[in-house]
N, C-alpha and C. Protein backbone atom coordinates (compact mmCIF):
# COMPACT_ATOMS: atom_id res chain seq x y z
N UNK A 1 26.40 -0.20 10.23
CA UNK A 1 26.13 0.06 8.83
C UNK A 1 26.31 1.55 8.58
N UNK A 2 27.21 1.74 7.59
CA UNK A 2 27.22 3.27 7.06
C UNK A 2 25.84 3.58 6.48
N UNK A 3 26.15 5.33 6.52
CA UNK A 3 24.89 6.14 5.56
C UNK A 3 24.71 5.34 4.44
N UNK A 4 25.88 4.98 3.89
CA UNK A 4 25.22 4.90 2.20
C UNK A 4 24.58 3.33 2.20
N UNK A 5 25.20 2.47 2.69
CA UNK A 5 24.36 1.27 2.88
C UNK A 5 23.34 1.14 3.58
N UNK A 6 22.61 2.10 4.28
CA UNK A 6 21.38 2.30 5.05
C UNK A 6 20.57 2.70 3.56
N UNK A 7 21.38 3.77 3.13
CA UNK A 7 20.45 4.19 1.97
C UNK A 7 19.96 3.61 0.72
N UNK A 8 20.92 2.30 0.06
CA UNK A 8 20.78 1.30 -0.38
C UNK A 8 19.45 0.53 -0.10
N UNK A 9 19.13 0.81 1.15
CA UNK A 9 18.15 -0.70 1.40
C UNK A 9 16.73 0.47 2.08
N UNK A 10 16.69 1.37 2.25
CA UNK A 10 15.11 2.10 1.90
C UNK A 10 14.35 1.93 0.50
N UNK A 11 13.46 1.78 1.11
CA UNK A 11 11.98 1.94 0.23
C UNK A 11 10.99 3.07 0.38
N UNK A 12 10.11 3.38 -0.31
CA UNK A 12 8.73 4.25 -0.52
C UNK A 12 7.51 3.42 -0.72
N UNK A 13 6.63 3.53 0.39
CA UNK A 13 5.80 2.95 -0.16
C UNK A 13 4.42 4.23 -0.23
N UNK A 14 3.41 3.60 -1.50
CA UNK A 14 2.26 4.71 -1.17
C UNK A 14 1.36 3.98 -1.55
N UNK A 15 0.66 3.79 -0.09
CA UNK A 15 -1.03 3.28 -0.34
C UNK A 15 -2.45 3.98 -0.72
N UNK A 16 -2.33 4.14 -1.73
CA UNK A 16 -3.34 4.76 -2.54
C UNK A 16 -4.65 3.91 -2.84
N UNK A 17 -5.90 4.78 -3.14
CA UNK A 17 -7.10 3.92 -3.37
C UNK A 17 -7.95 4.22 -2.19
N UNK A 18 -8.83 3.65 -2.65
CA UNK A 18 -9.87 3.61 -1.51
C UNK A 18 -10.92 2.75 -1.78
N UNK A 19 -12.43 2.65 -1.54
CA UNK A 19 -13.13 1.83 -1.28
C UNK A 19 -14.04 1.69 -3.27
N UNK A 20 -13.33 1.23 -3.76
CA UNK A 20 -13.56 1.30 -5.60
C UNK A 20 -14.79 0.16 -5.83
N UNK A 21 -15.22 0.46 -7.13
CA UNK A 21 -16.29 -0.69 -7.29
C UNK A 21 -15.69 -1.56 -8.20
N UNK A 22 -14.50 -1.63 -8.86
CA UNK A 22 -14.00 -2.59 -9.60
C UNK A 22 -13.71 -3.96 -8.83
N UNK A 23 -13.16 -3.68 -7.88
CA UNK A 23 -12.71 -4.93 -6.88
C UNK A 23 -14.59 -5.39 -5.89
N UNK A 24 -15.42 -4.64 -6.10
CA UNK A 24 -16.54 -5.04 -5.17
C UNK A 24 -16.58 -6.69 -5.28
N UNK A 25 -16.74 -7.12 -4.75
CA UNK A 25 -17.13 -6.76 -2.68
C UNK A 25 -16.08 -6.78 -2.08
N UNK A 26 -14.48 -7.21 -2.59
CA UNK A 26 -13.51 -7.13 -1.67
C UNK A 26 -12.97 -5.68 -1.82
N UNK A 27 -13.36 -4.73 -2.18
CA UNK A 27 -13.05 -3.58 -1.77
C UNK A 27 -14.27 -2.50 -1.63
N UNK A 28 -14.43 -1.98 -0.63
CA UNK A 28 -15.17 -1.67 -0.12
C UNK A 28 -15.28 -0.14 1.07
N UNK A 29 -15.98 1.01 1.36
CA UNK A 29 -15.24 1.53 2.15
C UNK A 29 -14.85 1.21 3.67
N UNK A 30 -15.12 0.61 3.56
CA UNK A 30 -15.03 -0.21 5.73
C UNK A 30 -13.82 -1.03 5.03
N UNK A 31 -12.95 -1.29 4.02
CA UNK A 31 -12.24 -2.45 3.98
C UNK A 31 -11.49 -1.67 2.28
N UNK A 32 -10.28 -0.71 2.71
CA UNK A 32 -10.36 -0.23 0.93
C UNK A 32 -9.21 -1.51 0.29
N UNK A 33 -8.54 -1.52 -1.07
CA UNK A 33 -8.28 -2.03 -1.58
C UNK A 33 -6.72 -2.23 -1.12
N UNK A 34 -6.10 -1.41 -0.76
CA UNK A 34 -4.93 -1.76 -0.03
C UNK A 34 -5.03 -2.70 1.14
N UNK A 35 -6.30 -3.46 1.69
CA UNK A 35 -5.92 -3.62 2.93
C UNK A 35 -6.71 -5.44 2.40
N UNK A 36 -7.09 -5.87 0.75
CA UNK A 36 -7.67 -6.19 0.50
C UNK A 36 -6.61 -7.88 0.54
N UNK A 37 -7.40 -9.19 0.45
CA UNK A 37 -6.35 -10.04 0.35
C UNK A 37 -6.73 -10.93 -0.85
């Protein structure tokens, strides 16, 4: 695979957040909201 079709198929991801009271009890700080199901 060339550069530019490598570069085509990247992503960014950013897991932001943390342990919030909107989602309580499934988010939590022992368990934050990114990791939530």
């Amino acid at each position: 695979m060339d550069e530019t079709k490598i570069k085509e198929h990247l992503f960014l991801l950013v897991l932001c957040g943390g342990g919030g009271t909107r989602l309580w009890p499934r988010s939590r700080n022992a368990h934050p909201k990114q990791f939530a199901k």
